[in-house]
C-alpha atoms as a PDB file:
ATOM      1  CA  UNK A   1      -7.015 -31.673  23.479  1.00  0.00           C
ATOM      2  CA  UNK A   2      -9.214 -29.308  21.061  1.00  0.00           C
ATOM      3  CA  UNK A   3      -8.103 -27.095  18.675  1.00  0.00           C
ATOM      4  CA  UNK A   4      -8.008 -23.597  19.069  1.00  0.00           C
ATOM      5  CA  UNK A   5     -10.315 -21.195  17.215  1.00  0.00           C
ATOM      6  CA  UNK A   6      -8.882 -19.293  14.722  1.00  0.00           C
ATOM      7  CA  UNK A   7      -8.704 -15.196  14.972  1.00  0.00           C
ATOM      8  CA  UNK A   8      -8.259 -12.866  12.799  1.00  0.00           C
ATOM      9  CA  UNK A   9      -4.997 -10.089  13.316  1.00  0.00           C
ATOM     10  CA  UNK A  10      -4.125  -6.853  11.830  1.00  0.00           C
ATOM     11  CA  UNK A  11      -0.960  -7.947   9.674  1.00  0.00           C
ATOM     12  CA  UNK A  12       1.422 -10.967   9.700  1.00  0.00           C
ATOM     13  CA  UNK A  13       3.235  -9.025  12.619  1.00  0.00           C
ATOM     14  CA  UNK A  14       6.736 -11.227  13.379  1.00  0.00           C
ATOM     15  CA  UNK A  15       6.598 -13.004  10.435  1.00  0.00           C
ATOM     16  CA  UNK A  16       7.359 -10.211   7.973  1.00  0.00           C
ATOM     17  CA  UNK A  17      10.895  -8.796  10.041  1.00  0.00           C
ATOM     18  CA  UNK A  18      11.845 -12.770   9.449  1.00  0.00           C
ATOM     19  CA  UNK A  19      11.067 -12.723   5.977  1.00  0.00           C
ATOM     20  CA  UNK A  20      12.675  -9.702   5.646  1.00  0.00           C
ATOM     21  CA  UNK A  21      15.846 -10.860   7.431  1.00  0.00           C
ATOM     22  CA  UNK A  22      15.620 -13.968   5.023  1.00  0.00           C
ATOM     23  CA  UNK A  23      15.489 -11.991   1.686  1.00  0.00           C
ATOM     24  CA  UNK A  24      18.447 -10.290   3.377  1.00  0.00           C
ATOM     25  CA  UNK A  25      20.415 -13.142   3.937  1.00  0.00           C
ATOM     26  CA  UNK A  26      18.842 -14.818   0.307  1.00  0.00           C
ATOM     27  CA  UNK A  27      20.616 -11.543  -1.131  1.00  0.00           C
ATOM     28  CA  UNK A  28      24.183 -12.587   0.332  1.00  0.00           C
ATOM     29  CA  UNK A  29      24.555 -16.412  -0.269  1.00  0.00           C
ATOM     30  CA  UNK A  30      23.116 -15.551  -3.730  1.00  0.00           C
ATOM     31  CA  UNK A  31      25.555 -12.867  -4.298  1.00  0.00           C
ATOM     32  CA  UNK A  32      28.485 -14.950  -3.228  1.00  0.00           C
ATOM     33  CA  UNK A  33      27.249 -18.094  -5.274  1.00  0.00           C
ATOM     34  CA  UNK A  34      27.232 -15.538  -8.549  1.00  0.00           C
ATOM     35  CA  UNK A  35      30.216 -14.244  -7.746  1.00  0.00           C
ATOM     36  CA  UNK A  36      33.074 -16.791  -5.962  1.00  0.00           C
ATOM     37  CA  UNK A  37      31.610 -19.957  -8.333  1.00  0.00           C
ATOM     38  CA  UNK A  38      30.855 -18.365 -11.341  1.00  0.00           C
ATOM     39  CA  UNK A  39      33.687 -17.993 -14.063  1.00  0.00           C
ATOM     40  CA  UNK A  40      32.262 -15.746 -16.532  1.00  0.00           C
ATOM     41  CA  UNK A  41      34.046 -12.878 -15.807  1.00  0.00           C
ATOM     42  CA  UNK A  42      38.190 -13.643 -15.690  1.00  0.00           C
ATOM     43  CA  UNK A  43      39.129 -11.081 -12.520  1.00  0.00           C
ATOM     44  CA  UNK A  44      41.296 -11.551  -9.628  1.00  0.00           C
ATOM     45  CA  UNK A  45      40.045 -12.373  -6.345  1.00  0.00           C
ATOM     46  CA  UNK A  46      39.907  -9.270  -4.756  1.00  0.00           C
ATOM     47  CA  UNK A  47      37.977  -8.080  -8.060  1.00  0.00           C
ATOM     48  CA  UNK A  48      35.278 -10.993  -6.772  1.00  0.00           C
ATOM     49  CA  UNK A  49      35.133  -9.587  -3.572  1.00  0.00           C
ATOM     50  CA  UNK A  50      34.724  -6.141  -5.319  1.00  0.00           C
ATOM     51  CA  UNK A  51      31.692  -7.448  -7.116  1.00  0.00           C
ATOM     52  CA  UNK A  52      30.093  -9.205  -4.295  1.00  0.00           C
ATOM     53  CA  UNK A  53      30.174  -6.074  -2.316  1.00  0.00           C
ATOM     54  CA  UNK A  54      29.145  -4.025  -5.334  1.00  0.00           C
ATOM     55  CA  UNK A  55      26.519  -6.658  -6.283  1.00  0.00           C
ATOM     56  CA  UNK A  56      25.328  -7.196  -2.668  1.00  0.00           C
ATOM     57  CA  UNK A  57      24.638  -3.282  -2.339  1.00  0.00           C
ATOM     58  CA  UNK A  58      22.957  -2.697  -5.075  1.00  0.00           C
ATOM     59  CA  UNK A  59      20.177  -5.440  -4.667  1.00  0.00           C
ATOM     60  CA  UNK A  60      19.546  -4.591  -1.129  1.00  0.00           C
ATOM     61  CA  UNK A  61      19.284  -0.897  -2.145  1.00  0.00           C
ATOM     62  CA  UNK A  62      17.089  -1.669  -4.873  1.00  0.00           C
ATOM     63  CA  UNK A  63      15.034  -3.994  -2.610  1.00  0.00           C
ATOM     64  CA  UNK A  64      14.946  -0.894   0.095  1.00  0.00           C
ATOM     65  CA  UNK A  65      13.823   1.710  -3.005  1.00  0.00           C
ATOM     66  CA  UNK A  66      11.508  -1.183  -3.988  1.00  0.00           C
ATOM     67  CA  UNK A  67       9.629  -1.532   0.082  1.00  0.00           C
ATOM     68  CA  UNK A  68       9.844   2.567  -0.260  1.00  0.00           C
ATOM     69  CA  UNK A  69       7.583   3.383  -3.068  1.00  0.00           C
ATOM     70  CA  UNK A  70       5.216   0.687  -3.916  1.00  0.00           C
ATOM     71  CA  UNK A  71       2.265   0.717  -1.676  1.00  0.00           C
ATOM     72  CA  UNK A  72       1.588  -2.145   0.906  1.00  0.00           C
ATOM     73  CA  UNK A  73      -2.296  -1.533   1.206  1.00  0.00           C
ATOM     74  CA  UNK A  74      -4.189  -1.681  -2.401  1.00  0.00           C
ATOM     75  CA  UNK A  75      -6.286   1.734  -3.223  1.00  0.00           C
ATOM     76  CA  UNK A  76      -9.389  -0.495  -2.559  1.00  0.00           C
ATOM     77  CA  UNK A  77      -8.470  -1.233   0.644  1.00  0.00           C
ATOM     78  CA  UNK A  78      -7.466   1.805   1.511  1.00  0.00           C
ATOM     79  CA  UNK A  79     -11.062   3.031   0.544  1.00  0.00           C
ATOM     80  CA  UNK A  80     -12.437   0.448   2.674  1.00  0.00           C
ATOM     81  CA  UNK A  81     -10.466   1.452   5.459  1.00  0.00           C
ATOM     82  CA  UNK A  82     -11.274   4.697   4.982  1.00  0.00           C
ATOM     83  CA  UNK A  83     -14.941   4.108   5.225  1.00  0.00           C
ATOM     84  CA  UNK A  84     -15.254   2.077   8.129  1.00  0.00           C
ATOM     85  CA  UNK A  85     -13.073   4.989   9.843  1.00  0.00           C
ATOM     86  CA  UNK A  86     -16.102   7.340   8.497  1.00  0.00           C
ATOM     87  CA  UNK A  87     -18.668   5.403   9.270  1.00  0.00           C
ATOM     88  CA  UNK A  88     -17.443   4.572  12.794  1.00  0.00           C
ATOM     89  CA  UNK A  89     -16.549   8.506  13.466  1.00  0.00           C
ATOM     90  CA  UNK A  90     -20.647   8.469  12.571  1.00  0.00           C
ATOM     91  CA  UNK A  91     -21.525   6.016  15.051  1.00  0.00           C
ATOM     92  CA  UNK A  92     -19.972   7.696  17.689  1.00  0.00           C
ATOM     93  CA  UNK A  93     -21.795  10.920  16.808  1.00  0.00           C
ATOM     94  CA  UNK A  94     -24.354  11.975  19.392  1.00  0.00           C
ATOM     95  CA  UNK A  95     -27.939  12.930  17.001  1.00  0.00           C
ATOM     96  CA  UNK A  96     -27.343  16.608  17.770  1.00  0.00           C
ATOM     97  CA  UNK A  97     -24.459  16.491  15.738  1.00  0.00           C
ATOM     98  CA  UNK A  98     -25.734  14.142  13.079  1.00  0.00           C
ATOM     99  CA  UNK A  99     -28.788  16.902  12.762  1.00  0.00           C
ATOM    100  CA  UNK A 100     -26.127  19.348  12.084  1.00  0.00           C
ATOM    101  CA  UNK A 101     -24.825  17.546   9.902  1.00  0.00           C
ATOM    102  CA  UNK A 102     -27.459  16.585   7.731  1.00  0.00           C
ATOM    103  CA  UNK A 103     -28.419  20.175   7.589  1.00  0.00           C
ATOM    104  CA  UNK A 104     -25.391  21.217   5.982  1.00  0.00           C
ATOM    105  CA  UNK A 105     -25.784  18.840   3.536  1.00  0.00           C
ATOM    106  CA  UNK A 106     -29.247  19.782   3.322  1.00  0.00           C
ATOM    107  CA  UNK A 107     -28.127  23.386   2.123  1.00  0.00           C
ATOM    108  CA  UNK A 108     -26.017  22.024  -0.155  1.00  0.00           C
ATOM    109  CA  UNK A 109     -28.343  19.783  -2.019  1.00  0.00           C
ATOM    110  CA  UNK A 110     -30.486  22.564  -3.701  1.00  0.00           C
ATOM    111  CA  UNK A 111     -27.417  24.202  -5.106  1.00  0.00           C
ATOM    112  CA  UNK A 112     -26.641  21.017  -6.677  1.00  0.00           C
ATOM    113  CA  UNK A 113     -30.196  20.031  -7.542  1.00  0.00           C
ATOM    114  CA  UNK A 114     -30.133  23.343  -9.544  1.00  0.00           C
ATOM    115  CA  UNK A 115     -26.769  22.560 -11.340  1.00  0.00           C
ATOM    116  CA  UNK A 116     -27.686  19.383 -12.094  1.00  0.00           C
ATOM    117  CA  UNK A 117     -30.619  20.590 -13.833  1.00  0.00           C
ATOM    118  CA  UNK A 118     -28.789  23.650 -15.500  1.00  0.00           C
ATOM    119  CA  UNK A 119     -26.398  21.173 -17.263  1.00  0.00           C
ATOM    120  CA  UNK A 120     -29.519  18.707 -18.075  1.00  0.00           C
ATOM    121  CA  UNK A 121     -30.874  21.839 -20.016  1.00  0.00           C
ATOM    122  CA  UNK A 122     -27.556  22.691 -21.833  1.00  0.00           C
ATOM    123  CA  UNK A 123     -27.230  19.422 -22.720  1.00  0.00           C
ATOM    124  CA  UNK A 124     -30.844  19.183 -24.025  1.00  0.00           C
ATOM    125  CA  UNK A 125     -30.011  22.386 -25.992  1.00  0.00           C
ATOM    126  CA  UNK A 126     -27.402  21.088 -27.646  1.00  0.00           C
ATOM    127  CA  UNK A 127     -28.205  17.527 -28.614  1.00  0.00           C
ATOM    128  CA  UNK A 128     -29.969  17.299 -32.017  1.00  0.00           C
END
């Protein structure tokens, strides 16, 4: 029997809902260890299921806030991705449009030849 070749996939697919579902479930055993076995506070015992709730809510909202803002895909990657999707959109491009194209930027580039030397000479002007 040989070993299958190794592929590469978008993302870790199935494997981050059970992760998820583990930090989930991490959040409540954790939360009832601190609270039910833990004597540091001196409350009753429907004041430890208070706190477990209590407890329990706020780390899974925090963990939610947490998954909410912070970006999954780095800025560099996100460039990257961003490219390829350019560069691809340019590969599909028949060579009327990439003409076209490259006239436009054609026009451009004297406009910015010029600025580029206007702030050359400024800059000459006003260095000693």
């Amino acid at each position: 029997m040989r070993r299958s070749i190794p592929t590469g996939t978008q993302d870790i697919g199935t494997w981050l809902v059970i992760l998820q579902m583990t930090a989930v479930i991490a959040v409540g055993t954790n939360a009832g260890i601190l609270c039910f076995t833990m004597n540091l506070l001196t409350i009753s015992e429907w004041g430890s299921v208070w706190l477990f709730i209590g407890f329990q809510y706020f780390v899974l909202i925090t963990m939610a806030l947490f998954s909410y803002f912070v970006n999954d895909v780095p800025q560099e990657v996100r460039i990257q991705l961003q490219r390829q999707d350019y560069l691809r959109e340019r590969a599909q491009m028949s060579n009327d449009e990439r003409e076209k194209e490259n006239k436009d930027k054609s026009r451009k580039l004297p406009i910015m030849k010029t600025m580029s030397s206007a702030l050359f000479q400024v800059r000459r002007r006003c260095l000693p």
